[in-house]
Protein backbone atom coordinates (compact mmCIF):
# COMPACT_ATOMS: atom_id res chain seq x y z
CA UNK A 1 -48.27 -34.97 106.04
CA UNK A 2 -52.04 -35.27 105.60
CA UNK A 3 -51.27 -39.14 105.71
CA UNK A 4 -49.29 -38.98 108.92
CA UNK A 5 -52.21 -36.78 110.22
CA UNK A 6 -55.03 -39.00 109.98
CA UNK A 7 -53.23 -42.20 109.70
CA UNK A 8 -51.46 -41.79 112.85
CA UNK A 9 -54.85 -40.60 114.92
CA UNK A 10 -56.98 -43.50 113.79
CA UNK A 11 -53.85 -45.99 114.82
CA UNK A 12 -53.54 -44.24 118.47
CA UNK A 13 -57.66 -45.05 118.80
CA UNK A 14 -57.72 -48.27 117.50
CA UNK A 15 -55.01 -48.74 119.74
CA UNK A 16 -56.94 -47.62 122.79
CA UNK A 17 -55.45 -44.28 123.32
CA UNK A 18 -57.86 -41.83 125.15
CA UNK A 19 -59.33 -39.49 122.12
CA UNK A 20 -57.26 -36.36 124.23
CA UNK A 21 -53.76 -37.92 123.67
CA UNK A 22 -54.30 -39.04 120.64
CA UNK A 23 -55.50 -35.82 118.87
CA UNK A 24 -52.52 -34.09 120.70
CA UNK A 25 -49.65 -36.79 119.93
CA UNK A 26 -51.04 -36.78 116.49
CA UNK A 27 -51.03 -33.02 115.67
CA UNK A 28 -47.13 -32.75 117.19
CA UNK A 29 -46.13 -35.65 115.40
CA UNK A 30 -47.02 -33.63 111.90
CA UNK A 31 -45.98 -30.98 113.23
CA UNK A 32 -42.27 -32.46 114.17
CA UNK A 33 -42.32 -34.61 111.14
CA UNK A 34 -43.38 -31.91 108.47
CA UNK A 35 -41.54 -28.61 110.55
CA UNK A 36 -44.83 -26.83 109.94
CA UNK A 37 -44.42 -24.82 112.75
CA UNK A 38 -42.14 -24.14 115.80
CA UNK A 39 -43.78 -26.34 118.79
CA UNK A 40 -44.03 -23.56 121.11
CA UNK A 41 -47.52 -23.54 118.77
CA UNK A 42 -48.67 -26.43 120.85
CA UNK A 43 -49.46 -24.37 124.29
CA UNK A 44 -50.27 -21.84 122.42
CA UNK A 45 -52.92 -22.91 120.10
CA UNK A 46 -54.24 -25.43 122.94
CA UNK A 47 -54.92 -22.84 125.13
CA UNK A 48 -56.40 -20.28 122.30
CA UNK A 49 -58.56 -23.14 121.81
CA UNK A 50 -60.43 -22.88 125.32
CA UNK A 51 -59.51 -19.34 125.51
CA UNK A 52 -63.63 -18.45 124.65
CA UNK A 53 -65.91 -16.93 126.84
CA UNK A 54 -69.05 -18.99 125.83
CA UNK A 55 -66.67 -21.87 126.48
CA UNK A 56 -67.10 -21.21 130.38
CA UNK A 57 -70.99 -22.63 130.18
CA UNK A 58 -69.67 -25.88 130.05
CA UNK A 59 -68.29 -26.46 133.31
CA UNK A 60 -71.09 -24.58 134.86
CA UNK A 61 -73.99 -26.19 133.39
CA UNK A 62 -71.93 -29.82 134.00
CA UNK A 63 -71.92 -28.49 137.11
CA UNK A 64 -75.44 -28.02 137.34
CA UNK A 65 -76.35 -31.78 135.82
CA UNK A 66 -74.16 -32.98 139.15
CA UNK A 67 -76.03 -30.73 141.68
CA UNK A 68 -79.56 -31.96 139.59
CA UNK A 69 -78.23 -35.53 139.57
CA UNK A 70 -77.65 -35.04 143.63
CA UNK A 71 -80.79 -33.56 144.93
CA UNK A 72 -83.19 -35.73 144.12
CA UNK A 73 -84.54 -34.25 140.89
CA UNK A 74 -84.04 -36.97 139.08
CA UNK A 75 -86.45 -39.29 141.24
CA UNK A 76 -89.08 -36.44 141.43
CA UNK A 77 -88.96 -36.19 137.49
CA UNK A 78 -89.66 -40.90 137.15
CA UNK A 79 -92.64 -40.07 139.62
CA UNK A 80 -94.33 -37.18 137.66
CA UNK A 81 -93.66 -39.14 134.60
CA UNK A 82 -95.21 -42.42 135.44
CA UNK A 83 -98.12 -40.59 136.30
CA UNK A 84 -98.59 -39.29 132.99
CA UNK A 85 -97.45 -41.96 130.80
CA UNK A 86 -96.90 -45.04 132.95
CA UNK A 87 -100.19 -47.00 132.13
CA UNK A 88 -99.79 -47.22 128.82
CA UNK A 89 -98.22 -50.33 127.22
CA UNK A 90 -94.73 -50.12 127.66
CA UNK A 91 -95.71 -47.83 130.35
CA UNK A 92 -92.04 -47.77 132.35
CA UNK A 93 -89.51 -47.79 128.72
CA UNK A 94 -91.73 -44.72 127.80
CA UNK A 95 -91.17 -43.28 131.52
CA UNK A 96 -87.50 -43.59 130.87
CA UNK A 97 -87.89 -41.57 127.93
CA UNK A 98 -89.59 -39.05 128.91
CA UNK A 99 -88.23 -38.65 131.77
CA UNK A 100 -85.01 -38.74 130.46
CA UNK A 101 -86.00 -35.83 128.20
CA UNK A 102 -86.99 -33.46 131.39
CA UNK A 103 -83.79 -34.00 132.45
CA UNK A 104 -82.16 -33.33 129.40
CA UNK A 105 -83.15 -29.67 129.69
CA UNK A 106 -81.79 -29.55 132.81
CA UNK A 107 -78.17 -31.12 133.01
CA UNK A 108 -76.78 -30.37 129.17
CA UNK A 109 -74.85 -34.00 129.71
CA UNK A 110 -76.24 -37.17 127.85
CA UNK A 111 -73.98 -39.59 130.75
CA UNK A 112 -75.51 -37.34 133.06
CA UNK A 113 -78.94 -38.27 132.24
CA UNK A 114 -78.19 -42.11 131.52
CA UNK A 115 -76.71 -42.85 135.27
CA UNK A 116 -79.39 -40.61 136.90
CA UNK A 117 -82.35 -41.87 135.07
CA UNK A 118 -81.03 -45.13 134.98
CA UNK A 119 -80.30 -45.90 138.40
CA UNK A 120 -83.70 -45.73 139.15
CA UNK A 121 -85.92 -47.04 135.90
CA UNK A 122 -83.24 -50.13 134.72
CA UNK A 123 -84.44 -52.12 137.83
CA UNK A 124 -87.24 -50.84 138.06
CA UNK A 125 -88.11 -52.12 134.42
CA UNK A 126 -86.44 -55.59 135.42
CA UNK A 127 -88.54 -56.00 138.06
CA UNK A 128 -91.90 -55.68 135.64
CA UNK A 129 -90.76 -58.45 133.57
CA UNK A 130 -88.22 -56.57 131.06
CA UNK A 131 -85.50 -57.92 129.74
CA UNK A 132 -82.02 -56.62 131.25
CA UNK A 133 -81.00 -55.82 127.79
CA UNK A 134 -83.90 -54.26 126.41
CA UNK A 135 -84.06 -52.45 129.78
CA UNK A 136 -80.57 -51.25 129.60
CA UNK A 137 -80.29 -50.35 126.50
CA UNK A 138 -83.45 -48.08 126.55
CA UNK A 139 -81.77 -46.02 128.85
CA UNK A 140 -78.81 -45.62 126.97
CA UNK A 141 -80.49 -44.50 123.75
CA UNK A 142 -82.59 -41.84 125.88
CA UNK A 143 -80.00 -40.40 127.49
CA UNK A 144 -78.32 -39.68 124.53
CA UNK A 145 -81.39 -37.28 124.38
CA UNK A 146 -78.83 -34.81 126.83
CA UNK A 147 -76.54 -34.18 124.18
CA UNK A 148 -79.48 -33.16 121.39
CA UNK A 149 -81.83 -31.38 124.12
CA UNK A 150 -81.13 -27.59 125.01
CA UNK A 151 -78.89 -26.84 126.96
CA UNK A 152 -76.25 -28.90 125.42
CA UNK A 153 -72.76 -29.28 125.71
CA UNK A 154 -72.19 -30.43 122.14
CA UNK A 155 -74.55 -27.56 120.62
CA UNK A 156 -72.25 -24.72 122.70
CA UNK A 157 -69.07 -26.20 121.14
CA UNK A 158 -70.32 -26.55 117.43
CA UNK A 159 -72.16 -22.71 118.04
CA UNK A 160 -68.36 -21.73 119.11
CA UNK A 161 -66.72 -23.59 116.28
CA UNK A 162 -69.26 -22.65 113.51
CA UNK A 163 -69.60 -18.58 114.91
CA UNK A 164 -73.29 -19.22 114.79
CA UNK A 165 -75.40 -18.13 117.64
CA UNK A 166 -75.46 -20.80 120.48
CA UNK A 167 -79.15 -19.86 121.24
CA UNK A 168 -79.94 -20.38 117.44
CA UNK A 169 -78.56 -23.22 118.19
CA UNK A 170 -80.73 -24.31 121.66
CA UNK A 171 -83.68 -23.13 119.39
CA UNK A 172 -82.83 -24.94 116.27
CA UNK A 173 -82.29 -28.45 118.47
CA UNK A 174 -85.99 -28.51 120.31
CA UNK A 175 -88.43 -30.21 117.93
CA UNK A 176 -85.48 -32.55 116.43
CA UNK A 177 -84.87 -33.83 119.93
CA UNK A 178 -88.51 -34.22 120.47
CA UNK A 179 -88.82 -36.24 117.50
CA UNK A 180 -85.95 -38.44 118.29
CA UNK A 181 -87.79 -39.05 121.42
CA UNK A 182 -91.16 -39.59 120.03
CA UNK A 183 -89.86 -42.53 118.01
CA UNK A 184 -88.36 -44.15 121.11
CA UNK A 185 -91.93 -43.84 122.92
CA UNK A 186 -93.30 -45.42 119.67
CA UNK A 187 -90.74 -48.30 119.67
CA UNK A 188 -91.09 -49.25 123.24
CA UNK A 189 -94.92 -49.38 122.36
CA UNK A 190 -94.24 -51.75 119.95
CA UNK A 191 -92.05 -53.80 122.00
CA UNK A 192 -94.06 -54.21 124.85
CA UNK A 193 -96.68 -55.58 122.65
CA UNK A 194 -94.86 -58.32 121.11
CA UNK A 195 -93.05 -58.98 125.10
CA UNK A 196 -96.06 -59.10 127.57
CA UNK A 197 -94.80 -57.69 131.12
CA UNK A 198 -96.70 -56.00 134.13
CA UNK A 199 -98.61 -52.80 133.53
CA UNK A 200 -97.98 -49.38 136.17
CA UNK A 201 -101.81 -48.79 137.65
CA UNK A 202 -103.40 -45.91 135.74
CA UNK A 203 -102.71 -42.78 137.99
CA UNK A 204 -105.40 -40.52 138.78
CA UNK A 205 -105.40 -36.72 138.61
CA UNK A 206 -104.72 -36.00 142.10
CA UNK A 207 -101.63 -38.71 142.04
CA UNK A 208 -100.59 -36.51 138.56
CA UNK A 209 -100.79 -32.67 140.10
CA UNK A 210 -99.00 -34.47 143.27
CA UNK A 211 -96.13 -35.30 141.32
CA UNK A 212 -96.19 -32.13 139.40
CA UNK A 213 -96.47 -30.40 142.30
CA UNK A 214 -92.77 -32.44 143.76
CA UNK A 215 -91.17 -31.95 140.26
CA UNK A 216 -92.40 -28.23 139.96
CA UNK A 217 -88.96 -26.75 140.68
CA UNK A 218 -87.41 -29.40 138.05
CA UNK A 219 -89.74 -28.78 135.36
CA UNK A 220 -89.34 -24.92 136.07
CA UNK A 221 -85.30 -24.90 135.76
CA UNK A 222 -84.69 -25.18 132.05
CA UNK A 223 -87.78 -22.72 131.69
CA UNK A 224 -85.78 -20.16 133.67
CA UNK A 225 -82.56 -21.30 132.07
CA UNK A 226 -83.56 -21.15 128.18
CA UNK A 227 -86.15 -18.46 128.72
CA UNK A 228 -83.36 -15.81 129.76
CA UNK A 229 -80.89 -16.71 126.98
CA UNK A 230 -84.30 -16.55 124.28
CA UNK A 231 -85.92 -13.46 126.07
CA UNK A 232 -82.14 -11.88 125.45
CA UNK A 233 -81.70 -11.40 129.08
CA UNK A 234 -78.38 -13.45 129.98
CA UNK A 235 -75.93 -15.25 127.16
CA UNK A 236 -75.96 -18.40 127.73
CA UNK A 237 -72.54 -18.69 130.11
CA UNK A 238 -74.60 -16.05 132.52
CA UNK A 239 -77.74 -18.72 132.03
CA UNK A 240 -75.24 -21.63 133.25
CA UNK A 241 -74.29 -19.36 136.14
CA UNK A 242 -77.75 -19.10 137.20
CA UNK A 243 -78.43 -23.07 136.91
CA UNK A 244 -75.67 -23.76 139.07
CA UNK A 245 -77.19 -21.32 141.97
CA UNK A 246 -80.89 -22.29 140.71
CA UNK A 247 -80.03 -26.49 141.29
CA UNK A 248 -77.67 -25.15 144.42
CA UNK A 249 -80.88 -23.81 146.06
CA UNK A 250 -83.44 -26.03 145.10
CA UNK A 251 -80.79 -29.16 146.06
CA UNK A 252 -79.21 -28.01 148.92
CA UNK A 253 -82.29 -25.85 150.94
CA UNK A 254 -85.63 -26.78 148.92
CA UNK A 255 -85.34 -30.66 149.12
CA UNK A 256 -82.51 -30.92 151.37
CA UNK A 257 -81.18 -33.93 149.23
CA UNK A 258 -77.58 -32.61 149.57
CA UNK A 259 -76.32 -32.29 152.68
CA UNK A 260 -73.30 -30.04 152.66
CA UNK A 261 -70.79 -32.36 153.74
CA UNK A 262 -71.02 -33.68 149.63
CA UNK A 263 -70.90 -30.58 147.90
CA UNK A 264 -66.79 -31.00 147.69
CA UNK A 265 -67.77 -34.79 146.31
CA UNK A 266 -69.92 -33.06 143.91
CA UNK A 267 -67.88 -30.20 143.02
CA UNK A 268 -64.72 -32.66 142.54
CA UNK A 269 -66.74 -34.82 139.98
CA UNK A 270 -68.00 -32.25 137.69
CA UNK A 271 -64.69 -30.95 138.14
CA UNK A 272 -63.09 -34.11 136.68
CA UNK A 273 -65.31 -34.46 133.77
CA UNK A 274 -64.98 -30.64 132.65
CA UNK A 275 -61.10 -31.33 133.13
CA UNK A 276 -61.40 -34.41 130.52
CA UNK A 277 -63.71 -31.81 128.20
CA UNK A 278 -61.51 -29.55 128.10
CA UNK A 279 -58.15 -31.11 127.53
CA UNK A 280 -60.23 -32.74 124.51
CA UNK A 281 -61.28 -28.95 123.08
CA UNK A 282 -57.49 -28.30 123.98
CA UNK A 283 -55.81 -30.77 121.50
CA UNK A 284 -58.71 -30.71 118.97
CA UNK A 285 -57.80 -27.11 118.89
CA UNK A 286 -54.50 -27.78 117.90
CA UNK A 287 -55.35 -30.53 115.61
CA UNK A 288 -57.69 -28.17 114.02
CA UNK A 289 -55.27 -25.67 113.71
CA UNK A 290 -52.66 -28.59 111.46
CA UNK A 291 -55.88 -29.23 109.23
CA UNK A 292 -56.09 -25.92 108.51
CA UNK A 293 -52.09 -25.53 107.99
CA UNK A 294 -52.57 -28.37 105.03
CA UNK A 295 -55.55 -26.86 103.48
CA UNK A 296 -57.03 -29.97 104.05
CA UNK A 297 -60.68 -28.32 104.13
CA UNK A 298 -59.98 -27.16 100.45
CA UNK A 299 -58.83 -30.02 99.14
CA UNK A 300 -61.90 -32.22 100.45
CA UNK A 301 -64.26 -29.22 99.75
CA UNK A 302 -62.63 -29.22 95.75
CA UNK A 303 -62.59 -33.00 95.92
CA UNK A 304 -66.39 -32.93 96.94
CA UNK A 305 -67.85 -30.61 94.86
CA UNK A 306 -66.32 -32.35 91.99
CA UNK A 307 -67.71 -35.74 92.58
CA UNK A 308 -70.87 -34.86 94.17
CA UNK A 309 -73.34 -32.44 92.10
CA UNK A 310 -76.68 -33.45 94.31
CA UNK A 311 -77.54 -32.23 97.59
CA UNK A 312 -79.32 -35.30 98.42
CA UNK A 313 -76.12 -37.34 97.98
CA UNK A 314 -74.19 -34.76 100.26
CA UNK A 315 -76.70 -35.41 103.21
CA UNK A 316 -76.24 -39.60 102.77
CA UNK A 317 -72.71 -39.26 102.62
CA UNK A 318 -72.63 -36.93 105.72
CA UNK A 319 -74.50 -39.04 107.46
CA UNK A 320 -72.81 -41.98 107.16
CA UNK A 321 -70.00 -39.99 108.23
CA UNK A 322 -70.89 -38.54 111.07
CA UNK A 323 -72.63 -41.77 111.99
CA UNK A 324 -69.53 -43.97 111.76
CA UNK A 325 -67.25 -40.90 113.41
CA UNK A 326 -69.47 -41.15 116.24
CA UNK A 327 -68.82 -44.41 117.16
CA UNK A 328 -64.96 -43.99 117.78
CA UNK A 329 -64.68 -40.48 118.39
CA UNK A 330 -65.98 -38.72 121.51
CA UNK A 331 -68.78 -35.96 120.25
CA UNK A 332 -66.40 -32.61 121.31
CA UNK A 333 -63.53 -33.95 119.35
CA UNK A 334 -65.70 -34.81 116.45
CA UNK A 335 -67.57 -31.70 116.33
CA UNK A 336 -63.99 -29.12 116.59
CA UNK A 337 -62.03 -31.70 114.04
CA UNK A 338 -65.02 -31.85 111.18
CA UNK A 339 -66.57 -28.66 111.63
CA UNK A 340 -63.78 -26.89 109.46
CA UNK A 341 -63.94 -29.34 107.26
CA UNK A 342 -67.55 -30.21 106.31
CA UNK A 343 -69.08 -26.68 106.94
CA UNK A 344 -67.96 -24.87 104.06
CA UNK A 345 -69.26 -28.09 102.01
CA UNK A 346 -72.71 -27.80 103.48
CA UNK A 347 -73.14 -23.96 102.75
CA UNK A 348 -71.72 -24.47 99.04
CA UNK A 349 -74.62 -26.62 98.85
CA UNK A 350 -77.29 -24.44 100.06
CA UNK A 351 -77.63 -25.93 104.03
CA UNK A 352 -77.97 -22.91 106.85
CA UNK A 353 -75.25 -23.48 108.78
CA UNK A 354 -77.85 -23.87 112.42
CA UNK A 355 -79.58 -26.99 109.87
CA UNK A 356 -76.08 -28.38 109.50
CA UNK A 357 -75.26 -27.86 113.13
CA UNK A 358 -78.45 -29.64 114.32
CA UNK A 359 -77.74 -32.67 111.89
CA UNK A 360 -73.73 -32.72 112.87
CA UNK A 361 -74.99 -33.25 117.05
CA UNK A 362 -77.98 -35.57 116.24
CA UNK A 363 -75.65 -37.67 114.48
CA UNK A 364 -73.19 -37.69 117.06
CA UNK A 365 -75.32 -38.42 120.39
CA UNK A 366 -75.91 -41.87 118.69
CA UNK A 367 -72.31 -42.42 119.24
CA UNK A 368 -72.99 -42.50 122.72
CA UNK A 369 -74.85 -45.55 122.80
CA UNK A 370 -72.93 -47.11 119.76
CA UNK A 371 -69.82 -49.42 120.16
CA UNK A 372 -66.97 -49.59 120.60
CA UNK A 373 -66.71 -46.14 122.70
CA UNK A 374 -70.38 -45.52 123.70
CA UNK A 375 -69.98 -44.17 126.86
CA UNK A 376 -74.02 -44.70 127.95
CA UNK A 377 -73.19 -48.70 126.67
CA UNK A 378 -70.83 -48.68 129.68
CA UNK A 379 -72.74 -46.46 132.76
CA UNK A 380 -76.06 -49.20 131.81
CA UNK A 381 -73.58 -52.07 131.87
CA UNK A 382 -72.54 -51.33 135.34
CA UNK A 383 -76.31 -50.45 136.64
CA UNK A 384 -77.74 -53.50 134.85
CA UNK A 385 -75.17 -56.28 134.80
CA UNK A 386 -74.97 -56.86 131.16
CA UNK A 387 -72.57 -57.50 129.51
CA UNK A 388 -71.21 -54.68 126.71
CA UNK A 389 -71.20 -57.68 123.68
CA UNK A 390 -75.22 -58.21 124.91
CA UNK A 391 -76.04 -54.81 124.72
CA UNK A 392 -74.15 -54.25 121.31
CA UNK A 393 -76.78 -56.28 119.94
CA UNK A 394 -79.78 -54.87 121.88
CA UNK A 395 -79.10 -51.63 121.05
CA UNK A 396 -79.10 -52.50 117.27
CA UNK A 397 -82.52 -51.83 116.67
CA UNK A 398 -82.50 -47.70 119.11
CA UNK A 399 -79.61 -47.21 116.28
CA UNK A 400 -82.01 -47.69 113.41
CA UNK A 401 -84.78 -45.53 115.29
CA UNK A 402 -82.58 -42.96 115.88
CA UNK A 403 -80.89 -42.90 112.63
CA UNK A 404 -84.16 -42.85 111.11
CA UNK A 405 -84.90 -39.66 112.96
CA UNK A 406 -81.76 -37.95 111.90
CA UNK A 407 -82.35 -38.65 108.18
CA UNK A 408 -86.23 -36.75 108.95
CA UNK A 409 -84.08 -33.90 110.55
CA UNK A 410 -81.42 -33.66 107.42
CA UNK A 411 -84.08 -33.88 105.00
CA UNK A 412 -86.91 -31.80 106.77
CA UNK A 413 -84.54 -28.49 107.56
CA UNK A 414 -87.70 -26.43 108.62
CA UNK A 415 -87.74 -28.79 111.76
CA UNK A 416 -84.90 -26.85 113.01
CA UNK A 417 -84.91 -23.77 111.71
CA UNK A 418 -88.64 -22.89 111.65
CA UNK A 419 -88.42 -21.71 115.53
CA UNK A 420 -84.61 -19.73 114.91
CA UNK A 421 -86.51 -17.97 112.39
CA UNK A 422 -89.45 -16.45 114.98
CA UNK A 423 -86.85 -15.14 116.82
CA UNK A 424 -84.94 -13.05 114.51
């Protein structure tokens, strides 16, 4: 049955079968096949599965990202940033960076922050003289920085799956995101010396407090947001709730960048994409649930411990793992499906389960600029032109960086839980 499991999942992807349908036809195939378990389980356990109130911060803070995306944050946010950092060499790559960082603490979603980013900065870096690939797939490795940044979608889920605290979690993912994004800033200096292009004019002052001064209410929101859920004022659903009025305000009456004839357009996309979210949590709940029904977390668990008697060996392997689950399995699937599985590992060798957490999402936002099912590869391809094959190979050398970054983060566990620990 553990065969059928697995076997038949990784046939319905290869085959192209959205990650949804396939976790679902899989687990009710077993369960048919094997008469585990009456099928009324399936509704059942799917719905159990999103039955959690910390659950509801996902629609709202996707929600959010939309209404951000909309009102003209995300141009507010390029302008302060190429005032601070635009000069330098590789001036407009590093802009995309950091600016895709600000708005990582702001909409949760890492396709969020590639298409709003992007649609500005890829032409923009065209136009100086950067290559459409290099250009593209910048963008897609930084916004990837959504899913590792606080608030994060993927962070919420594995805080629900693990019963760890979600803002141990937000806490936990800070400086590892900001190290993922200091190597990016260090490889697009690099690159732009070895492919000359045309430098931003150095900004003074006044040009830097007027674009701070735009992008105050933008830099303020995830300040408001993460400094209620750390202060212990509001969990973090009730934070979500107040960044969908917060970005509904500033959007809609502040800047005046969404006129209300769009708010259904808006409200029907983030609908959508909570809609696919959630069907995946659905059936990975259910899947989840058959893994558990074969003891197939024992068995690896016994199997690992018995072959593998160094921590340091665990962390490679894991990894690898996650790396190479990341690039055909959407992040929420991943992170429901392997959390049962791995977690008891990681804690019978001495990893806090927050560490673990922090290593399981880094891993995993690199699938979203990985092929084959890197969803950033294909929002860049449409705002750039490139082709997907051209930007498999361009974005080689962000999937070393990155991975580079993760193995600091697995190895260096005070990274991530040196600012959990002030708060307890």
């Amino acid at each position: 049955m553990i065969a059928l499991l697995f076997g038949l999942l990784v046939v319905l992807l290869v085959l192209g079968v959205p990650v949804a349908f396939a976790l679902g036809l899989a687990a009710m195939a077993t369960i048919w096949q094997g008469d585990l378990m009456p099928l009324l389980i399936v509704p059942q356990e799917s719905i159990r599965a999103i039955n959690s109130f910390p659950l509801l911060a996902i629609p709202f803070f996707i929600l959010a990202g939309f209404l951000m995306q909309s009102g003209g944050i995300s141009r507010r946010l390029v302008e302060f940033s190429n005032t601070l950092v635009g000069a330098m060499q590789g001036g407009l790559a590093i802009v995309a960076i950091v600016t895709s960082l600000f708005f990582a603490a702001i909409s949760g979603s890492g396709t969020a922050t590639a298409a709003a980013v992007g649609s500005i900065l890829i032409p923009a870096m065209i136009a100086k003289g950067y290559s459409r690939d290099y250009a593209a797939a910048n963008q897609a490795a930084s916004g990837a920085l959504g899913v590792v940044i606080p608030p994060s979608i993927p962070l919420i889920l594995f805080g629900v799956a693990a019963n760890v605290s979600i803002g141990d979690m937000f806490l936990a993912a800070i400086f590892p995101g900001i190290l993922v994004a200091v190597c990016l800033c260090i490889y697009a200096y690099v690159y732009a010396g070895r492919h000359p292009h045309v430098s931003e004019e150095r900004s003074s002052l006044g040009d830097i407090l007027r674009a701070g001064r735009k992008a105050l209410l933008a830099i303020l929101m995830p300040i408001v947001v993460l400094g209620g859920i750390y202060g212990g004022i509001v969990t973090p659903t009730e934070a979500a709730v107040i960044a969908v009025v917060y970005s509904l305000v500033v959007g809609v009456v502040v800047y005046r960048e969404i006129p209300i004839r769009q708010l259904p357009v808006v409200f029907r996309q983030s609908a959508v994409t909570s809609a696919v979210i959630l069907v995946i949590i659905a059936t990975a709940g259910l899947y989840g649930r058959i893994i558990l029904s074969l003891q197939v977390p024992a068995i690896i668990s016994d199997w690992v411990i018995a072959s593998v008697s160094s921590k340091i060996v665990f962390l490679i392997a894991l990894n690898l793992l996650l790396l190479l689950t990341g690039m055909f399995i959407e992040a929420a699937a991943a992170i429901l499906i392997l959390t049962p599985i791995l977690l008891p590992i990681a804690i019978s060798f001495g990893i806090d389960p927050v560490h673990f957490g922090v290593i399981v999402v880094v891993n995993l936002a690199m699938g979203m600029f990985t092929p084959p099912v890197g969803l950033n590869l294909f929002i860049v391809s449409q705002i750039s032109g490139a082709g997907i094959a051209q930007l498999s190979r361009a974005i080689l050398p962000f999937v070393v960086i990155v991975f580079s970054a993760v193995l600091i983060v697995s190895f260096w566990p005070d990274l991530s839980l040196w600012l959990p620990s002030l708060s307890k």
